[in-house]
Protein backbone atom coordinates (compact mmCIF):
# COMPACT_ATOMS: atom_id res chain seq x y z
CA UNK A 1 107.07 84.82 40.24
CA UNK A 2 105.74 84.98 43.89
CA UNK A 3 107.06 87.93 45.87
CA UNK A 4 108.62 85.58 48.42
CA UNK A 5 108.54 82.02 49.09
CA UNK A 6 105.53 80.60 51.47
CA UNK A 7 105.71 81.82 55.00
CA UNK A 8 104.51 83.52 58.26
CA UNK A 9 106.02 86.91 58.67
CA UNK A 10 105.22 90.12 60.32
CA UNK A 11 106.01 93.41 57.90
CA UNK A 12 106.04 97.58 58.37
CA UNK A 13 102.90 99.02 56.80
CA UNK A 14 105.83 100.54 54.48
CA UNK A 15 107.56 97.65 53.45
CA UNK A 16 104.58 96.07 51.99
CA UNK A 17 103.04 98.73 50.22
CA UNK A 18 106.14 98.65 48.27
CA UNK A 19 105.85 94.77 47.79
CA UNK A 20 102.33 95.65 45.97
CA UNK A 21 103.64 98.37 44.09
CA UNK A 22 106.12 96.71 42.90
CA UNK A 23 103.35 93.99 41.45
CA UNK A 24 101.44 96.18 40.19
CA UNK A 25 103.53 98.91 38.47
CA UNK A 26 103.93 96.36 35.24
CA UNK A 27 100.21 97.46 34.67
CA UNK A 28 101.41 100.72 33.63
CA UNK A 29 102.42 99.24 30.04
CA UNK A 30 98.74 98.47 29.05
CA UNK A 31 97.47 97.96 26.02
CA UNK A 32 95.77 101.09 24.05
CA UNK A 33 92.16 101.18 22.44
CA UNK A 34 89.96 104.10 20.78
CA UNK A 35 86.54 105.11 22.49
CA UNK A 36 84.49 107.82 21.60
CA UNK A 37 85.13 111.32 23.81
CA UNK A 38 81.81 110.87 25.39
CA UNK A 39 82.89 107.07 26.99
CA UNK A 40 86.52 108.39 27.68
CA UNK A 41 85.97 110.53 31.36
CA UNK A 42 88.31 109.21 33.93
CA UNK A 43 90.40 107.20 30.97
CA UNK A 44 94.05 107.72 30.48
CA UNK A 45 95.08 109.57 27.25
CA UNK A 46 97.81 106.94 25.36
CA UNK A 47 99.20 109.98 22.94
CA UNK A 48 99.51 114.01 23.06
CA UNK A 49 96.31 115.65 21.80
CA UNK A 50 96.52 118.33 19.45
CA UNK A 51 93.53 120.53 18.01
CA UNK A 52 92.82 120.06 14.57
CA UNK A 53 91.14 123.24 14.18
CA UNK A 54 91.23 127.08 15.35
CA UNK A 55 88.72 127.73 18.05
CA UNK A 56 86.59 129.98 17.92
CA UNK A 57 86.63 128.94 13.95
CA UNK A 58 84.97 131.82 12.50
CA UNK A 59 84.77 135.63 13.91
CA UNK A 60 80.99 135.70 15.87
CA UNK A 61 79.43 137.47 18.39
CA UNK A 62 80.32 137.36 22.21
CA UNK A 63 76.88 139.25 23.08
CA UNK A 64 72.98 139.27 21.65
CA UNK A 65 73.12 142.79 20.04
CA UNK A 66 73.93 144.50 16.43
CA UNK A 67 77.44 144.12 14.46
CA UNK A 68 79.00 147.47 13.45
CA UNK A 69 81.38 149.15 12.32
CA UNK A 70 83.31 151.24 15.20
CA UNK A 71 83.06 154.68 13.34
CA UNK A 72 79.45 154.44 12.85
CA UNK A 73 79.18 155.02 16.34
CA UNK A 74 82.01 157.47 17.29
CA UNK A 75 79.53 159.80 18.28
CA UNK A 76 76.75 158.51 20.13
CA UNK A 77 73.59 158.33 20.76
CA UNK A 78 73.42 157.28 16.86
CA UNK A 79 70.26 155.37 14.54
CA UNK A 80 71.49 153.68 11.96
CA UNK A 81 69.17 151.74 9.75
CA UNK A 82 69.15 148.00 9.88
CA UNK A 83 70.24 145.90 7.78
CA UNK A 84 69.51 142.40 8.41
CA UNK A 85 69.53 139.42 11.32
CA UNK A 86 71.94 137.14 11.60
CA UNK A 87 71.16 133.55 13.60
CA UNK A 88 73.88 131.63 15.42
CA UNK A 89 74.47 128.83 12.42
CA UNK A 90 73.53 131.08 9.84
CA UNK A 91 76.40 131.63 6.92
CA UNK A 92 76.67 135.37 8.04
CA UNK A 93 78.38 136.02 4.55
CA UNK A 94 75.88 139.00 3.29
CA UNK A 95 78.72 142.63 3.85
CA UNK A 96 77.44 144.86 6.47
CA UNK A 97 76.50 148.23 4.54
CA UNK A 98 78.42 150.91 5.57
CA UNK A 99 76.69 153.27 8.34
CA UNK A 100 74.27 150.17 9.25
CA UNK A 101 73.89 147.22 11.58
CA UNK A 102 73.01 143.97 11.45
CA UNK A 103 71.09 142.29 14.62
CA UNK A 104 73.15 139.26 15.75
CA UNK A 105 72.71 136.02 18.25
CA UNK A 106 75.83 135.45 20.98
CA UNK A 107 78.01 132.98 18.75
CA UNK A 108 76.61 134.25 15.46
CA UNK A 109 79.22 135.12 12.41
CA UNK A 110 79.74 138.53 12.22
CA UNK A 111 79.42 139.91 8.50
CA UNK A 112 82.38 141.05 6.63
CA UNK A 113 82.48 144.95 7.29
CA UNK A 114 81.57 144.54 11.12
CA UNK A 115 84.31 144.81 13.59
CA UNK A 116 82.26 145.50 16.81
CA UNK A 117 78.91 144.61 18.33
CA UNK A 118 76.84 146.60 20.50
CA UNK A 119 74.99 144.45 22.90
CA UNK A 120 71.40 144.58 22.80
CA UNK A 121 70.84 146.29 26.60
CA UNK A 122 73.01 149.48 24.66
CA UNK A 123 70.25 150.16 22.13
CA UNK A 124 66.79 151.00 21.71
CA UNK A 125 65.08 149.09 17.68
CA UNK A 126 61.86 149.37 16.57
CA UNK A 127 61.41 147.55 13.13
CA UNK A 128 64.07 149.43 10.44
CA UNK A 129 66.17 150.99 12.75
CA UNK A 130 68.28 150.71 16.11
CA UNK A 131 69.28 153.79 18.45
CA UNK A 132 72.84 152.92 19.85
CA UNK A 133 73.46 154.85 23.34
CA UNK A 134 76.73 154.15 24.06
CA UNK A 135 79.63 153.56 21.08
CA UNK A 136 81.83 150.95 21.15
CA UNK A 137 85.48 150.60 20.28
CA UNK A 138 86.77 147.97 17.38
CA UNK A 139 86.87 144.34 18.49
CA UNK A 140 84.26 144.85 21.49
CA UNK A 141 82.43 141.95 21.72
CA UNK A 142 84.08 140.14 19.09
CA UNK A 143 85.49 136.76 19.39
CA UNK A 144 88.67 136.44 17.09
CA UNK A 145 89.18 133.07 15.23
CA UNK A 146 91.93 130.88 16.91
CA UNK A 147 91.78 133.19 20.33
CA UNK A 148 90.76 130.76 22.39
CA UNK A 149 93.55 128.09 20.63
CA UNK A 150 94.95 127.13 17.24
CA UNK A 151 95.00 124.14 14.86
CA UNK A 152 98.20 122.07 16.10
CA UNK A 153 98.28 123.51 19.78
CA UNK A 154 98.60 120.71 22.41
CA UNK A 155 95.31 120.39 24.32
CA UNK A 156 96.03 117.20 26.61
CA UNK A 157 99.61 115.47 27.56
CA UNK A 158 100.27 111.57 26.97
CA UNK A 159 98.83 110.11 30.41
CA UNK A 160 96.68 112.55 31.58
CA UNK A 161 93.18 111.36 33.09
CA UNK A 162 90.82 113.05 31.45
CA UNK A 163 88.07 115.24 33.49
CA UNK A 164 85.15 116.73 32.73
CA UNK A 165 87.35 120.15 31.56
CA UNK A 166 89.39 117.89 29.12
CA UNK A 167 86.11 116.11 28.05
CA UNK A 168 84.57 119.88 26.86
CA UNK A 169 87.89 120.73 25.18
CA UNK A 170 88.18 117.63 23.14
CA UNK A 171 84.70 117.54 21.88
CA UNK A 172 84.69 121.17 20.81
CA UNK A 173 87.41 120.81 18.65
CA UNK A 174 85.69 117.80 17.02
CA UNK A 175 87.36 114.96 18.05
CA UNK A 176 84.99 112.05 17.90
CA UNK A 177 87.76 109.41 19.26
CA UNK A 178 90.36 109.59 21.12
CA UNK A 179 93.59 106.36 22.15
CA UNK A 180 93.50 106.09 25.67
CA UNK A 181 94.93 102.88 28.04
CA UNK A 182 93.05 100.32 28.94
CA UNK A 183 91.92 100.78 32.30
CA UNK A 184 93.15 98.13 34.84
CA UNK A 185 90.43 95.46 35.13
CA UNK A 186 90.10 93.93 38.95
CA UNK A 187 88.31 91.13 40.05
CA UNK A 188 86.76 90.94 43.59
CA UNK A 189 86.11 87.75 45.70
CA UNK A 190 84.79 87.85 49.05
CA UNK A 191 84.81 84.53 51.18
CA UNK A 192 82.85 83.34 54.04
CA UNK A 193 80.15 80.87 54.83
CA UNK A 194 78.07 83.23 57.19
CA UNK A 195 78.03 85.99 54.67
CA UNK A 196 74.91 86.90 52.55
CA UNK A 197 73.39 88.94 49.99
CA UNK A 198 71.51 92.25 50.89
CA UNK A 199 67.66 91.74 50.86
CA UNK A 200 67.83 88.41 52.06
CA UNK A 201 66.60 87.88 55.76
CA UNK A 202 69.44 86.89 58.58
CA UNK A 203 69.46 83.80 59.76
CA UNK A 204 71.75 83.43 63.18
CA UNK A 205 75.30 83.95 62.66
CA UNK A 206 74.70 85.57 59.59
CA UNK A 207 75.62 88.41 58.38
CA UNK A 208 75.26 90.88 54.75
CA UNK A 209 77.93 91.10 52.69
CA UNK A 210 78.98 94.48 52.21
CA UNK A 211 83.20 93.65 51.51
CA UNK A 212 82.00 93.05 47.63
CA UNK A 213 80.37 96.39 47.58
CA UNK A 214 82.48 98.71 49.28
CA UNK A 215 85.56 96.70 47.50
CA UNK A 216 83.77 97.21 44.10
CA UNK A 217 83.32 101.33 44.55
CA UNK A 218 86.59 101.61 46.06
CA UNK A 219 87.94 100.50 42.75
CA UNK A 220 85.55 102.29 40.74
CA UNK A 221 86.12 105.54 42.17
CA UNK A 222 90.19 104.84 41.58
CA UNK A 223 89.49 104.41 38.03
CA UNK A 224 89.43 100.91 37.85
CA UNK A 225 87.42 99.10 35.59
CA UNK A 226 85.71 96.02 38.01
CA UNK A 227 85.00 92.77 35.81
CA UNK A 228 83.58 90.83 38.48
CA UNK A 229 82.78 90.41 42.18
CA UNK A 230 81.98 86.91 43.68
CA UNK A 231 81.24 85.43 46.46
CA UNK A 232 82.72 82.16 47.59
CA UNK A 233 81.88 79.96 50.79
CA UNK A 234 84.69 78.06 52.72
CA UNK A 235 84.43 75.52 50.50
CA UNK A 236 88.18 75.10 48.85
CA UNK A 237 87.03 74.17 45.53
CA UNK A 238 84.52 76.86 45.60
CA UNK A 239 86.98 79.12 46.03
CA UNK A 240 89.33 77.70 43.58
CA UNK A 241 86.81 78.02 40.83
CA UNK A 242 85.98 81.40 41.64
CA UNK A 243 89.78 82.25 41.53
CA UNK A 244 90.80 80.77 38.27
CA UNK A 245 87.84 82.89 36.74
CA UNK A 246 88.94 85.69 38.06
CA UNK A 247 92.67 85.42 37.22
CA UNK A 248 91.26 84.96 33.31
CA UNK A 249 89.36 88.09 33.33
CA UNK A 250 91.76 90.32 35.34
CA UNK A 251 94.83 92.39 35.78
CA UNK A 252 94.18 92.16 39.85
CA UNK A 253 92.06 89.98 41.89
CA UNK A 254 91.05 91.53 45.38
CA UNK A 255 90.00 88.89 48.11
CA UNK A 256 88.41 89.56 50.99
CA UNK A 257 88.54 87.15 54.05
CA UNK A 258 89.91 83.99 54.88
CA UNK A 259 93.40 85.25 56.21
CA UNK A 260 93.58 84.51 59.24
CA UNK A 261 94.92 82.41 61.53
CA UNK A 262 91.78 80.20 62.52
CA UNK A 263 89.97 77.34 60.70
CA UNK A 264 88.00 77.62 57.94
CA UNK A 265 90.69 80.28 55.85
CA UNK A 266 89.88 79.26 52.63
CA UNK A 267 91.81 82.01 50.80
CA UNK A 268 94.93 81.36 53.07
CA UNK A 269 94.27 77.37 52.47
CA UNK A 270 94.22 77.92 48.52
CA UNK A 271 96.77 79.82 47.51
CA UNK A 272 99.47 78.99 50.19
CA UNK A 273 100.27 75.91 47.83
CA UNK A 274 100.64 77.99 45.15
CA UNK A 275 103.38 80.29 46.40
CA UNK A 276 101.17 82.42 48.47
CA UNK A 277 103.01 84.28 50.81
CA UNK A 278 100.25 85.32 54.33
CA UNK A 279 101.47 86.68 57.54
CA UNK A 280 101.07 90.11 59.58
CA UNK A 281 101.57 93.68 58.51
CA UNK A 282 102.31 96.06 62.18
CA UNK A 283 99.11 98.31 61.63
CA UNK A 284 96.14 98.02 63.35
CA UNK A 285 93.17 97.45 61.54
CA UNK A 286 94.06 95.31 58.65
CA UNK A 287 97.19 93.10 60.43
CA UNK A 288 96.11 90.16 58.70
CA UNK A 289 97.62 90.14 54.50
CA UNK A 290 98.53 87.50 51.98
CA UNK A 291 100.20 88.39 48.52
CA UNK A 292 99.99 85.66 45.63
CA UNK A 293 100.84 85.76 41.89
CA UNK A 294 98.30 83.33 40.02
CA UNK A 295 99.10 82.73 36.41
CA UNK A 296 100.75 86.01 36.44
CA UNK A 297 98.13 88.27 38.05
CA UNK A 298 98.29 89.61 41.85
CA UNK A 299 96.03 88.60 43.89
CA UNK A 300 95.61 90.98 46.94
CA UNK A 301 94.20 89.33 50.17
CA UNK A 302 92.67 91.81 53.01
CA UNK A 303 91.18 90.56 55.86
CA UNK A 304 87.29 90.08 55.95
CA UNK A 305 86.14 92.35 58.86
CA UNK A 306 84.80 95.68 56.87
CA UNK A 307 87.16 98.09 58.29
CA UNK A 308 89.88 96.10 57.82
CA UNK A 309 89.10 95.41 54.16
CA UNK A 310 88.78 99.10 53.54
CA UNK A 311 91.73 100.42 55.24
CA UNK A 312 94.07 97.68 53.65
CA UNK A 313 92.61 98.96 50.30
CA UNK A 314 93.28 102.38 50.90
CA UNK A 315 96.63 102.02 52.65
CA UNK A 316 98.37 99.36 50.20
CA UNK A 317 96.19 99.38 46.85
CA UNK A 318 94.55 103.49 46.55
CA UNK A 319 98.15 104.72 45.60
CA UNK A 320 99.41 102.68 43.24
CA UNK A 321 95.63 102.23 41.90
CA UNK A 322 95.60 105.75 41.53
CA UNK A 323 98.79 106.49 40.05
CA UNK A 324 97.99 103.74 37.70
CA UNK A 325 95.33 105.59 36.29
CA UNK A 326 96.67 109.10 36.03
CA UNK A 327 94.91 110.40 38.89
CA UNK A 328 96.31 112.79 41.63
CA UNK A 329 98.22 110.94 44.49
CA UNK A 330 95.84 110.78 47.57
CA UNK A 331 96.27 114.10 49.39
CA UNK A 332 98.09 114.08 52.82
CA UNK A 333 98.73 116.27 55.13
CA UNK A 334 99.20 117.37 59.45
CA UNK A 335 96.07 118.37 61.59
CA UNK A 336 96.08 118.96 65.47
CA UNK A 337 93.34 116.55 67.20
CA UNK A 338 90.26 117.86 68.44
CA UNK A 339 90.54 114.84 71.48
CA UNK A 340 92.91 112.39 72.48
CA UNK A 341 93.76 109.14 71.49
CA UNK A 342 94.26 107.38 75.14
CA UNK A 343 95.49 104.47 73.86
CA UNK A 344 97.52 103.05 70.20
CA UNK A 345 99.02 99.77 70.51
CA UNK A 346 102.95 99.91 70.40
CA UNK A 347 104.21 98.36 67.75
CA UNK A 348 101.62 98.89 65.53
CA UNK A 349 101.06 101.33 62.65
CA UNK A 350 97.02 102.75 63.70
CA UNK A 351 94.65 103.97 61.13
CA UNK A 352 91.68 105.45 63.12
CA UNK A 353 88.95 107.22 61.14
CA UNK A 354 88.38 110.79 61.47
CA UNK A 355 86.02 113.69 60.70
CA UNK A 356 87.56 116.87 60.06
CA UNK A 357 86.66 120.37 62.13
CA UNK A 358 86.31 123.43 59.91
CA UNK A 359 85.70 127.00 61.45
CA UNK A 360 82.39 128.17 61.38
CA UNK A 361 80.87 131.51 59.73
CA UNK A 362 82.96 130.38 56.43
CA UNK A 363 82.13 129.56 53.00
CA UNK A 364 80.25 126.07 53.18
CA UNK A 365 82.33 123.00 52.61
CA UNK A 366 84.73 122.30 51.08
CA UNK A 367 85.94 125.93 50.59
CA UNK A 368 86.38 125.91 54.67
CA UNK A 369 89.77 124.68 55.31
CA UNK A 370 89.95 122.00 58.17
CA UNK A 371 91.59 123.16 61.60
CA UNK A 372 91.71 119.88 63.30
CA UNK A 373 90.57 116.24 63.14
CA UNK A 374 88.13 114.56 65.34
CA UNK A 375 88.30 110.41 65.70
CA UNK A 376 85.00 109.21 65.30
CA UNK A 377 84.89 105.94 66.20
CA UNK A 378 86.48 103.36 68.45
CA UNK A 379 89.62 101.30 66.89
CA UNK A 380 87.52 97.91 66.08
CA UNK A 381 87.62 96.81 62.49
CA UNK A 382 84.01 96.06 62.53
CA UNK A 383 82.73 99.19 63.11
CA UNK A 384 81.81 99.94 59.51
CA UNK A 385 78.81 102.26 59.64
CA UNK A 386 81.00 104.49 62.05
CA UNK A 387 83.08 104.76 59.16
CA UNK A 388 80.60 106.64 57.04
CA UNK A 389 81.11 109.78 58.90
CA UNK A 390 84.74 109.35 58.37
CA UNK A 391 86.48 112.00 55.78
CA UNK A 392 90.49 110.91 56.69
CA UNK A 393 92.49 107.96 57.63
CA UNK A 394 94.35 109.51 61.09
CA UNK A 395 97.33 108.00 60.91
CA UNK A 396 98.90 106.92 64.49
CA UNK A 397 102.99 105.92 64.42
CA UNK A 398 104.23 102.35 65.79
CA UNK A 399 106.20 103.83 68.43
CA UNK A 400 103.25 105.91 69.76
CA UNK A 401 100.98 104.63 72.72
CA UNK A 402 99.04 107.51 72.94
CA UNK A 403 98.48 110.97 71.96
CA UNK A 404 97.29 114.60 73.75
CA UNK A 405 94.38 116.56 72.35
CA UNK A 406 96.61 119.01 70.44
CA UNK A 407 99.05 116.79 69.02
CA UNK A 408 99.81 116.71 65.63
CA UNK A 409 98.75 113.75 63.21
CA UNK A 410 99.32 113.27 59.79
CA UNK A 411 95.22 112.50 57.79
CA UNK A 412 94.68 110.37 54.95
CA UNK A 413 91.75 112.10 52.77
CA UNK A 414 89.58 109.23 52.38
């Protein structure tokens, strides 16, 4: 079902965030499939994991030096004569003979006898014998088996999205595969007749199409897996073939464009017959939305300018995206501007870009904790490459017109 029948409304910036969460939260029950550990980074475990084995497995060597016995070297400075080398991979079963050492490799098994290493700086060897300067105490240098974690202990929770930490902890225990969700597949179409490819030269009135792009990463980056991106011209049955592609492929389809209230909206003029519902969210950039349900997949409609595209994606989509996959909800929090905003339109949510201030004589970034934000660029939604330089959303209230240098506003970390 559509969210609400066909019509022109005006909506808080609130209200219909929840309308797309609300579509989109059924995504949640996905289906599950294996892939290998090295494929699964940024996928969402289906099922506890549990170690099958003890790590370390075997007792080894923490340092490059020469396994022991602790009362050989009570009393130090001490030769004793040596009695072998021992590899990381070797067996390592030979006994170490009382009152000698063996030379071992960091990660090598220590022979049975040996309960300490000395590490290599400690000594002085020539070819049958090592000098030990400084005696070491049982279980120096010795990594236990099952120290670091034991067969059956839980290594990842149901749902987690797995980082590069998990990744390491997975494949040392020897997992090959592992049952993690299907990511959320998303279509993106952008529309418009004077948009084209990069590389190609501008004719006038043209422009490049970066919406497909910067829609594309967006989704990417919030562990989404993208099946498509189109582009479609005004043409309605362009459009319409492009769309029922992209509804057979996807969880979500993403438009961009063709909103509006002027000729030539193709995306408005498509799927208003179909239950679409298109009207104006109070927040400034991005006013212009439309919500459908095509065959049972959302279909998200931002407006075409490239701010506006982005900021819709990060206000309404980013959260639930992100939740979706596991991820960590997008961090807010209050900053005191660096200048003022003269003017916000009343009545309107406004999402200006910002750059944040750190102190200097610090730690480089990001250790250097921001003091303040700094709005740097004007308010217009087509002032994309301004937006490069942005780090946060700043995030202006309807009922303000205008804010001090000073005041407090609540960022968005882009």
């Amino acid at each position: 079902m559509n969210p609400r029948p066909a019509s022109v409304w005006t909506r808080p910036v609130d209200d219909y965030r929840d309308s797309i969460e609300q579509l989109l939260r059924p995504l949640a029950a996905r289906a599950v499939e294996s892939v290998p550990v090295q494929a699964a980074l940024g996928r969402q475990l289906a099922d506890d994991v549990r170690s099958p084995i003890d790590l370390p497995v075997f007792r080894n060597s923490a340092m490059d030096g020469y396994a022991v016995r602790a009362e050989s070297v009570v009393i130090a400075p001490v030769t004793l004569p040596l009695a072998g080398v021992v590899a990381a991979g070797a067996p390592g079963r030979t006994p170490l003979p009382p009152g000698a050492a063996v030379k071992v490799m960091t990660g090598a098994p220590l022979p049975p006898g040996a309960d300490c290493v000395i590490p290599v700086e400690d000594t002085h060897a020539d070819d049958d014998t090592v000098t030990v300067e400084r005696g070491r105490s049982a279980g120096e240098f010795v990594r236990e088996p099952g120290t670091d974690v034991r067969a059956g202990d839980l290594l990842a929770t149901a749902r987690t999205a797995l980082a590069p930490r998990h990744i390491a902890a997975l494949a040392a225990v020897g997992l090959p595969t592992l049952a993690v969700f299907a990511a959320v597949r998303a279509a993106v179409i952008t529309t418009g007749d004077e948009l084209v490819a990069a590389g190609t030269i501008l004719r006038p009135g043209q422009i490049y199409n970066s919406n497909g792009t910067a829609l594309a990463a967006a989704l990417a980056a919030n562990g989404v897996t993208v099946v498509s991106v189109s582009h479609s011209t005004d043409d309605p049955a362009r459009f319409r073939a492009l769309l029922s592609a992209a509804t057979s492929a996807a969880d979500v389809v993403f438009t961009s464009g063709g909103v509006s209230k002027g000729d030539f909206e193709v995306v408005k003029e498509v799927l208003e017959p179909l239950g679409g519902q298109f009207g104006s969210v109070a927040m400034q950039p991005g006013g212009p939305q439309g919500l459908t349900v095509v065959g049972g997949v959302p279909v998200l409609s931002f407006p075409g300018n490239p701010v506006s595209t982005m900021v819709s994606f990060e206000v309404f989509a980013r959260p639930i995206l992100r939740h979706l996959a596991g991820l960590p909800e997008v961090a807010t929090y209050e900053l005191p501007l660096r200048t003022a905003v003269p003017r916000s339109p009343e009545g309107k949510r406004q999402f200006l870009r910002g750059k944040l201030i750190r102190p200097s004589g610090e730690p480089p970034w990001p250790l250097r904790h921001p003091i303040a934000v700094e709005v740097v660029s004007g308010p217009g939604s087509h002032l994309v490459a301004s937006m490069a330089w942005a780090e946060v959303l700043v995030d202006i209230p309807a009922e303000v017109s205008a804010l001090p240098a000073g005041a407090i506003v609540r960022v968005w970390s882009l």
